[in-house]
Protein backbone atom coordinates (compact mmCIF):
# COMPACT_ATOMS: atom_id res chain seq x y z
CA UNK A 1 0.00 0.00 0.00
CA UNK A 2 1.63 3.23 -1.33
CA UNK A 3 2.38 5.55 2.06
CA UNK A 4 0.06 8.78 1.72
CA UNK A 5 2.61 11.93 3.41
CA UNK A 6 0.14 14.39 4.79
CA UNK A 7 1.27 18.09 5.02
CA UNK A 8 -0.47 21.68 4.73
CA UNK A 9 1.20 22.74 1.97
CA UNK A 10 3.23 21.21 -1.13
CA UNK A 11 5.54 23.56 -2.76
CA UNK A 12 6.36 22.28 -6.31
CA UNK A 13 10.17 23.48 -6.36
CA UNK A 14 12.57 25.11 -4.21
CA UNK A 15 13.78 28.53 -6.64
CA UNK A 16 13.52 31.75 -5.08
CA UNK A 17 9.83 31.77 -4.87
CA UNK A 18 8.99 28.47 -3.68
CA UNK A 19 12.13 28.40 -0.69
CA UNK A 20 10.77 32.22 0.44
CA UNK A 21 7.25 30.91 0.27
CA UNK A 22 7.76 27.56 2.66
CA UNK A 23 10.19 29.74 4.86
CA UNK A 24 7.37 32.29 5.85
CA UNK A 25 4.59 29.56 6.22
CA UNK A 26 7.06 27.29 8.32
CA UNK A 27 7.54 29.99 10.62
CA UNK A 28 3.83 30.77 10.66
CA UNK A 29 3.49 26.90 11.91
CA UNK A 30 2.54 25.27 9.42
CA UNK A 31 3.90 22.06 7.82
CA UNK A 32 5.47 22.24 4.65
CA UNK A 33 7.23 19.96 2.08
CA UNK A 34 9.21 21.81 -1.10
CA UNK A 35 10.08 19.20 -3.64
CA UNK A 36 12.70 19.90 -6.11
CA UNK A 37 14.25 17.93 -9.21
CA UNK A 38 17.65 18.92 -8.32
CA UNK A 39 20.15 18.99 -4.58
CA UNK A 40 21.22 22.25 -3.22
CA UNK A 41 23.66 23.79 -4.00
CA UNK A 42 22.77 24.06 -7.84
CA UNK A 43 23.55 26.73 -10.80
CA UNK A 44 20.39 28.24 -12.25
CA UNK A 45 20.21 30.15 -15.78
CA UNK A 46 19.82 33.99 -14.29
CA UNK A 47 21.13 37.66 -14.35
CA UNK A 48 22.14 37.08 -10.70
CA UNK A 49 21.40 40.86 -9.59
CA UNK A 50 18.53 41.75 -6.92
CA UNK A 51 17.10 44.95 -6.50
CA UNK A 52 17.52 46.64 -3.22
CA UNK A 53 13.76 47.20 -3.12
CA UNK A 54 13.43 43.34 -1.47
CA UNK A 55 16.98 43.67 0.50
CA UNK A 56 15.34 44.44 4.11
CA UNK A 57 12.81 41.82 3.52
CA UNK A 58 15.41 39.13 3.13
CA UNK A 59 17.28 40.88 6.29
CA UNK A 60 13.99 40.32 7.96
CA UNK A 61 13.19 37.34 7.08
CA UNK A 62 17.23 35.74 8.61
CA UNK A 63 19.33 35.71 5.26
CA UNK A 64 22.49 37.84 6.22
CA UNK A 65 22.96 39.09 3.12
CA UNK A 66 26.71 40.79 4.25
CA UNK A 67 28.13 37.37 4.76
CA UNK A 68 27.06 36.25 1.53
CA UNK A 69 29.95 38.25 -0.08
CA UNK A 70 27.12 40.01 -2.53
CA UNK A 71 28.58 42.81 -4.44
CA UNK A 72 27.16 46.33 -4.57
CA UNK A 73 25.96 47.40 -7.99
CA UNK A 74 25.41 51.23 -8.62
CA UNK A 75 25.42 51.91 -11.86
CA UNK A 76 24.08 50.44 -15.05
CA UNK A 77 24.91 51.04 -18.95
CA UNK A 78 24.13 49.23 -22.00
CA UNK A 79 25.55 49.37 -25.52
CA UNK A 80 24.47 48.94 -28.84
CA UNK A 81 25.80 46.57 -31.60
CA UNK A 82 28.23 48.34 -32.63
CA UNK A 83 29.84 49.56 -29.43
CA UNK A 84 28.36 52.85 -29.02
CA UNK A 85 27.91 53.24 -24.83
CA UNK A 86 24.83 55.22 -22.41
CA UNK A 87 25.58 54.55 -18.70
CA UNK A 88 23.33 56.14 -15.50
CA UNK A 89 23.08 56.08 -12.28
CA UNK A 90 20.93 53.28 -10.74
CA UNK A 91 18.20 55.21 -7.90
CA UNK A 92 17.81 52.13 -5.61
CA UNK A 93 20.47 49.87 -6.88
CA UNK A 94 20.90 46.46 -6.36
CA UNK A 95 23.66 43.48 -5.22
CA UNK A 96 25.00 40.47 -7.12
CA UNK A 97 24.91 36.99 -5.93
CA UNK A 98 25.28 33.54 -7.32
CA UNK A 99 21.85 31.47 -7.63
CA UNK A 100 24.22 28.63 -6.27
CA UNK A 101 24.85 30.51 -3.75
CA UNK A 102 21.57 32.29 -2.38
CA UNK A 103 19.57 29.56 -3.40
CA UNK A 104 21.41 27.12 -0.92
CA UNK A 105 20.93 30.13 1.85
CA UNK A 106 17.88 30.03 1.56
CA UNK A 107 17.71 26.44 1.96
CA UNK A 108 19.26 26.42 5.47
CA UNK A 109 17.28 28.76 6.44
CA UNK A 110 14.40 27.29 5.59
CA UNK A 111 15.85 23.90 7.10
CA UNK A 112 16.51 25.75 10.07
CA UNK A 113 12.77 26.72 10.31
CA UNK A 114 11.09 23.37 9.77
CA UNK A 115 10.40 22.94 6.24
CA UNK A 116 10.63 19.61 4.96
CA UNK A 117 12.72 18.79 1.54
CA UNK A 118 11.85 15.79 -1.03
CA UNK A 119 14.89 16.55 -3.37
CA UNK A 120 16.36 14.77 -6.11
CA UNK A 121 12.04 13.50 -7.32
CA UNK A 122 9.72 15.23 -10.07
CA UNK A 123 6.38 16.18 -9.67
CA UNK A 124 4.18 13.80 -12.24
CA UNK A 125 0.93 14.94 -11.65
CA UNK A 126 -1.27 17.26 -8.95
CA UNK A 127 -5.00 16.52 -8.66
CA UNK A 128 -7.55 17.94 -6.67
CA UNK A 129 -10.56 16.61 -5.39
CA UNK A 130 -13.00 16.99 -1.84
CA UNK A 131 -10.39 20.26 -1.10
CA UNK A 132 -7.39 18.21 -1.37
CA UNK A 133 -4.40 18.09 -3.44
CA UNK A 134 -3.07 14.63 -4.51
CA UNK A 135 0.55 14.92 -5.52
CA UNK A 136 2.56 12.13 -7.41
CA UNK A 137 5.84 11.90 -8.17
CA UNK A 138 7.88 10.18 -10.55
CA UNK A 139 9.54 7.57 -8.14
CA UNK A 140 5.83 7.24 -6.57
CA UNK A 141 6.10 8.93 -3.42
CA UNK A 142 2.63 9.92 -3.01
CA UNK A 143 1.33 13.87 -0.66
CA UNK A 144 -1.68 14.62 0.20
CA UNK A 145 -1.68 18.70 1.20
CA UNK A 146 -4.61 22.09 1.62
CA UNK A 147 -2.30 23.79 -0.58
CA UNK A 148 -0.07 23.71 -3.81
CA UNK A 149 2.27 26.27 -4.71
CA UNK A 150 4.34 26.03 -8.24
CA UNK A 151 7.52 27.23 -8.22
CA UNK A 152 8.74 25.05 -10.94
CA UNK A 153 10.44 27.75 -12.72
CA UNK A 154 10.72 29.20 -16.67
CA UNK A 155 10.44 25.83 -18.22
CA UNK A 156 9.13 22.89 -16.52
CA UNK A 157 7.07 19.18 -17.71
CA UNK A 158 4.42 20.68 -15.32
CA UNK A 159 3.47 23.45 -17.53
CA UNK A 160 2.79 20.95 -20.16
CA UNK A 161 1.18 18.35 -17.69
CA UNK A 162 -1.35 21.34 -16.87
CA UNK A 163 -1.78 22.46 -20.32
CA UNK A 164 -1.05 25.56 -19.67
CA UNK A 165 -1.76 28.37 -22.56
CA UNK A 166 1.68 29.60 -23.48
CA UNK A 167 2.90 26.13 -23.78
CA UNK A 168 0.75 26.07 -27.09
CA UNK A 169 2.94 28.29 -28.86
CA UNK A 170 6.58 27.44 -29.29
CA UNK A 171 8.56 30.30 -27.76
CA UNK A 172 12.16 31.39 -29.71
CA UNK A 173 14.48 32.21 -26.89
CA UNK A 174 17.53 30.43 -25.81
CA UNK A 175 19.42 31.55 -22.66
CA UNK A 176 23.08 31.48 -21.76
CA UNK A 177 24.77 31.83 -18.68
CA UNK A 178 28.55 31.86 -17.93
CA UNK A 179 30.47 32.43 -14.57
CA UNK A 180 33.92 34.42 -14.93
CA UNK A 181 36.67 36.21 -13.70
CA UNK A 182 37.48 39.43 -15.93
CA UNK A 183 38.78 42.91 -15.43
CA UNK A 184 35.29 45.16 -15.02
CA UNK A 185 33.46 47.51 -12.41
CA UNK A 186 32.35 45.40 -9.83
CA UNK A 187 29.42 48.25 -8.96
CA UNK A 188 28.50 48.46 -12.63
CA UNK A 189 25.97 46.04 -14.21
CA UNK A 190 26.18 46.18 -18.12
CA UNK A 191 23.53 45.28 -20.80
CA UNK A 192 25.64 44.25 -24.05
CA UNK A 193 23.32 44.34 -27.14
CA UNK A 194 24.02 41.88 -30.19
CA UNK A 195 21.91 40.86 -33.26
CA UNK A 196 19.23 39.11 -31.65
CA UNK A 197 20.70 38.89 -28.44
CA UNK A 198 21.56 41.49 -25.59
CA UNK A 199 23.96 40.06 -22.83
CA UNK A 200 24.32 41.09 -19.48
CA UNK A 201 27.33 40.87 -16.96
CA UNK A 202 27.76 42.04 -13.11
CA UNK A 203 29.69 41.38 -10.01
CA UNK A 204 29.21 38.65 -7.69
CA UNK A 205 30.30 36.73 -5.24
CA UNK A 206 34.43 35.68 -4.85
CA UNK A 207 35.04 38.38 -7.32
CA UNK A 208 33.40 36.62 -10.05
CA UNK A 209 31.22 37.57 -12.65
CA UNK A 210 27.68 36.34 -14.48
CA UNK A 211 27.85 36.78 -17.63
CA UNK A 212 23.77 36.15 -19.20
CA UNK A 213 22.46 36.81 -22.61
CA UNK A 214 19.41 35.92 -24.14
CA UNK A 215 19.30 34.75 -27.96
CA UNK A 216 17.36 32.99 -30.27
CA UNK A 217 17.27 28.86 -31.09
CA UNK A 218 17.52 30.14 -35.11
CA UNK A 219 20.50 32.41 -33.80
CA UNK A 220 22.40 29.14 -32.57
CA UNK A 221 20.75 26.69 -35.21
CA UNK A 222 22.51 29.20 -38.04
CA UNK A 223 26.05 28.60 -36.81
CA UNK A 224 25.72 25.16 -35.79
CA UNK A 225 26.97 25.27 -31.81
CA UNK A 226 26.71 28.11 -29.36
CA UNK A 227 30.13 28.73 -29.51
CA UNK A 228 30.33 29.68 -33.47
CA UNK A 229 27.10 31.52 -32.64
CA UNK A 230 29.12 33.40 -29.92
CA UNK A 231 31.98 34.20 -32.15
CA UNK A 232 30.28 35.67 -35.24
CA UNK A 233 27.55 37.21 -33.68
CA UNK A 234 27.91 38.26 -30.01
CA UNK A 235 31.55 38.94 -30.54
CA UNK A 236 30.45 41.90 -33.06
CA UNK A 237 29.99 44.02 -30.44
CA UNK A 238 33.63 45.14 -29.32
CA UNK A 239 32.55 44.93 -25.58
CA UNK A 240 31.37 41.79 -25.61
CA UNK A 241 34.80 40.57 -27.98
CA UNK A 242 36.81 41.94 -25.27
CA UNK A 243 35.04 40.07 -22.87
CA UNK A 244 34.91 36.87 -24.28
CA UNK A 245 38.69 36.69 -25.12
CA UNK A 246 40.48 38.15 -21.83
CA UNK A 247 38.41 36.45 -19.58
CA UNK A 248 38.68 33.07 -17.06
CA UNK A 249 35.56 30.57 -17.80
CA UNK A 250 34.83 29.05 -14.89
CA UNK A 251 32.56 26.42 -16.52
CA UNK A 252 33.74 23.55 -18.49
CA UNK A 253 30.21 24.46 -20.59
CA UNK A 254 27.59 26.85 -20.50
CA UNK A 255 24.48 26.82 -18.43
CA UNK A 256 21.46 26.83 -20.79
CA UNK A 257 18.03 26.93 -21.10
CA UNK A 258 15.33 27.26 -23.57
CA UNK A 259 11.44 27.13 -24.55
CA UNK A 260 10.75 29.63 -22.07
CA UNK A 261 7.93 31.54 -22.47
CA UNK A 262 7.51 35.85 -21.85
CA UNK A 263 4.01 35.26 -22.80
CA UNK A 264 1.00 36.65 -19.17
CA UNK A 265 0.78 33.70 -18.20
CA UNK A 266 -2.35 32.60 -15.46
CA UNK A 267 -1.42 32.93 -11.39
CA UNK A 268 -3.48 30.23 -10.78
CA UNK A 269 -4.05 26.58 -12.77
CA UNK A 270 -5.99 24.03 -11.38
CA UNK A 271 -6.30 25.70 -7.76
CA UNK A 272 -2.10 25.71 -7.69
CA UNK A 273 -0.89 29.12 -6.76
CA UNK A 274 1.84 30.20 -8.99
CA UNK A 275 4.83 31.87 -7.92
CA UNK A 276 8.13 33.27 -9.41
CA UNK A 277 8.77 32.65 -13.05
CA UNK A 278 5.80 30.11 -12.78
CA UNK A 279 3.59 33.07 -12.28
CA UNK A 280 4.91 35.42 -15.05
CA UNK A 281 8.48 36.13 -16.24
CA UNK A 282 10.16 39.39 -16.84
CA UNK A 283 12.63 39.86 -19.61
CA UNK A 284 16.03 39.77 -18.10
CA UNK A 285 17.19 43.08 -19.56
CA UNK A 286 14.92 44.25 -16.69
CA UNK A 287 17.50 42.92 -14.37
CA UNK A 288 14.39 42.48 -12.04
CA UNK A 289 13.58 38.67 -12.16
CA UNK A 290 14.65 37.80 -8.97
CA UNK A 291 13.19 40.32 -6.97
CA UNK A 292 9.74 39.76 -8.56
CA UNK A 293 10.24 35.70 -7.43
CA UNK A 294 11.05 36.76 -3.80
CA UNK A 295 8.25 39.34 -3.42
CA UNK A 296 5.65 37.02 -5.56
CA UNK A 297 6.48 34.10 -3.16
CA UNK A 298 5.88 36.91 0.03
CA UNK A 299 2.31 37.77 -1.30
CA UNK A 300 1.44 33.73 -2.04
CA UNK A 301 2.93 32.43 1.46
CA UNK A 302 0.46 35.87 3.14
CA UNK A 303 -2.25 34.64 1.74
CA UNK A 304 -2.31 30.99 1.81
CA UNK A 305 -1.48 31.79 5.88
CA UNK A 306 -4.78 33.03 5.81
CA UNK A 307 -6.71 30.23 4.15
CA UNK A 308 -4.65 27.65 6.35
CA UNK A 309 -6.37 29.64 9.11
CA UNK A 310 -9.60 29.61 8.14
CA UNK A 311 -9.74 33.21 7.49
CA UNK A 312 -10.96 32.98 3.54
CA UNK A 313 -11.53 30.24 1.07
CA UNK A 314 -9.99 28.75 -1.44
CA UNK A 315 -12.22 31.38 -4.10
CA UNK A 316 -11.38 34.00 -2.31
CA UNK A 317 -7.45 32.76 -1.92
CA UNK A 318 -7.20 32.40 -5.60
CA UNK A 319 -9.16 35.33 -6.40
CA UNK A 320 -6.86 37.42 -3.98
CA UNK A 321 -4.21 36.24 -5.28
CA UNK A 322 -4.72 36.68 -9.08
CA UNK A 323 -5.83 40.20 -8.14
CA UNK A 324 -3.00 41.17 -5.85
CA UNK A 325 -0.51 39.94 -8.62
CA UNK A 326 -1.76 41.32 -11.08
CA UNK A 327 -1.98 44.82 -9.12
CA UNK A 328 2.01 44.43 -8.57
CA UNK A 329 3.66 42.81 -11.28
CA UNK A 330 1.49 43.18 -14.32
CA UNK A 331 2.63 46.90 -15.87
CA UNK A 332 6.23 45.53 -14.96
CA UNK A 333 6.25 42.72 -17.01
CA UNK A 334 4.36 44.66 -19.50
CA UNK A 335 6.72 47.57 -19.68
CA UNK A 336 9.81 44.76 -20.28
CA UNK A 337 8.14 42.68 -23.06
CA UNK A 338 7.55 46.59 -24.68
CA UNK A 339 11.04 47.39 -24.31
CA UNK A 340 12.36 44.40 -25.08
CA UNK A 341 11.42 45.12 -28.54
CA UNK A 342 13.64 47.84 -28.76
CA UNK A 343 17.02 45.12 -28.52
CA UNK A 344 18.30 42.47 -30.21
CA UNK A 345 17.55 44.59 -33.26
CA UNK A 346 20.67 46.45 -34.38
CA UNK A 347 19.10 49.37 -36.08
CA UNK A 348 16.23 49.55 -33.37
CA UNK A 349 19.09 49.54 -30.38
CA UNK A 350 21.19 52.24 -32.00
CA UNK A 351 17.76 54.33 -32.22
CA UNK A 352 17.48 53.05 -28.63
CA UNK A 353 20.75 54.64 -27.34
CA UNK A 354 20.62 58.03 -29.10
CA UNK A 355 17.20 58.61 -27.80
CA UNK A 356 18.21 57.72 -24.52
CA UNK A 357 21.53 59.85 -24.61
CA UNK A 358 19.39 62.89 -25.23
CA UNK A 359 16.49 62.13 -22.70
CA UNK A 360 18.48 60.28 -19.69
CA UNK A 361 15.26 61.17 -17.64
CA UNK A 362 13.37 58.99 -19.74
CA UNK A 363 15.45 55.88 -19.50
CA UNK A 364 15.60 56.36 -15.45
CA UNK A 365 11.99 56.35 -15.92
CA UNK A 366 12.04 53.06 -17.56
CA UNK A 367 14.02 51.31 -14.96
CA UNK A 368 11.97 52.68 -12.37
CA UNK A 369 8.79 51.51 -14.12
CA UNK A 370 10.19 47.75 -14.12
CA UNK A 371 11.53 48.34 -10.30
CA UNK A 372 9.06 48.01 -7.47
CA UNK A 373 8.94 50.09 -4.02
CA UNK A 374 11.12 48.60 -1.00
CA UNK A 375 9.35 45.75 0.90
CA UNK A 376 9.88 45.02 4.30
């Protein structure tokens, strides 16, 4: 007879989202169980900045964010294609850290605080019947939990298994993600466009460096590999050519990731609560992804408190919850699929630049239109 484990709450992956979600219903007393494909520590595909708008909430919620070694980023320029450079000031500003690294604090923590981990097993299927949540996995463990949260990421078999919208379209983007040791401003993040393509780089932890970009499958597919791709089309840019060749890899290969999706996406599928990049992803040239996760996963774990206590129902959870999103993140995301479609083209990110250089209000507009206001 298959053993039935019996929680409050099931959080489908441990990213940002999901770990900040369990950690503030743990400590709220309830039980929780975060399964995720992987074991901490793990390298994601991200920008690896956070804004400073969700710093003191991390403070508050334990994370020492000093001892983590972050790096303190100021100042933020991007270039066109052809080299041409804007830089401004950054109003709130931000810090680098590794995903390996902040993920896996996050993980004590919430270790620390009584949150259960099923690691190293893949979700197969969630079902919900009588106001409970039947969750399989692919080894057969078997929960039965109140709640679901999905924090299963950008790209994940669960969007499929739920037949989600967006996963009916087949979405062009491929991303990239390096670690390094170069010669640049460690308070300076930098937004590197490229034909099809804009690649970012920052400071962060051990006096390394991320080094992102975004690109298209037909990008790589015309060149054969990533690495010719990289060569005759990233390295046209004379930033990113300098980077590229007088810098220390630290990977033996490239993190990637594709058929992710920028399409709205819906908060909540078949009474799971979506959080993070589950819920709606920004474009990375935003620079904002991660702070969206944590604060997402803040609103979700709030109000899912409040249906574990009896204090609404599951409509008015989910209805809350679409709502509350929606009031927060929507124009944000918005704003970066709308700018977006100023880069990657070369004539479109020279325009870009020279109308930023004369109106550096407006661009500090921009970023503070895909920032959000401190949270505590």
């Amino acid at each position: 007879m298959t053993q039935i484990h019996m929680t409050d709450a099931v959080i489908i992956g441990g990213g940002l989202a999901g770990l900040v979600s369990s950690i503030e219903l743990a400590r709220r007393g309830f039980s929780v169980i975060v399964i995720e494909r992987k074991h901490y520590p793990f390298h994601r595909v991200c920008g690896e900045y956070v804004s400073n708008e969700v710093r003191p909430y991390l403070e508050g919620l334990g994370l020492k964010i000093n001892e983590l070694g972050v790096k303190e980023i100021q100042r933020f320029c991007f270039t066109s294609p052809s080299g041409r450079v804007l830089e401004t000031d950054l109003d709130l500003g931000g810090f680098g850290i590794s995903r390996y690294k902040l993920d896996y604090a996050l993980y004590e923590l919430a270790q620390k605080v009584g949150v259960k981990f099923v690691l190293g097993e893949t979700v197969e299927s969630v079902e919900f019947a009588s106001e409970e949540c039947r969750i399989k996995t692919s080894n057969k463990l078997d929960f039965s939990a109140k709640i679901v949260l999905g924090s299963f990421g950008k790209n994940s078999k669960m969007d499929k298994a739920l037949d989600r919208d967006f996963t009916h379209k087949k979405s062009p983007y491929v991303g990239v993600k390096y670690h390094i040791r170069t010669d640049f401003p460690q308070d300076l993040i930098a937004l590197h466009n490229f034909k099809d393509g804009y690649c970012g780089i920052s400071a962060i932890e051990e006096d390394k460096y991320c080094l992102c970009y975004l690109t298209t499958r037909d990008n790589v597919r015309k060149h054969g590999s990533i690495s010719e791709m990289e060569k005759n089309v990233l390295w046209k840019n004379p930033h990113l050519h300098r980077i590229f060749n007088k810098s220390e890899f630290l990977y033996e290969r490239p993190e990637v990731i594709n058929e992710f999706s920028f399409s709205p996406k819906k908060t909540v599928e078949n009474h799971i609560l979506m959080v993070g990049d589950a819920a709606g992803l920004i474009t990375p040239l935003c620079g904002n992804g991660m702070a969206i996760a944590i604060h997402g996963g803040k609103i979700a774990a709030e109000l899912t408190a409040d249906f574990l206590h009896q204090k609404i129902n599951r409509q008015q959870l989910e209805d809350s919850y679409q709502q509350l999103w929606k009031d927060e993140f929507s124009v944000r995301l918005w704003i970066g699929r709308t700018v977006q479609r100023l880069f990657g083209d070369e004539w479109l990110s020279e325009l870009a630049l020279s109308s930023f250089s004369l109106a550096k209000p407006l661009l500090r507009f921009v970023i503070s239109k895909t920032h959000g206001k401190v949270i505590t």
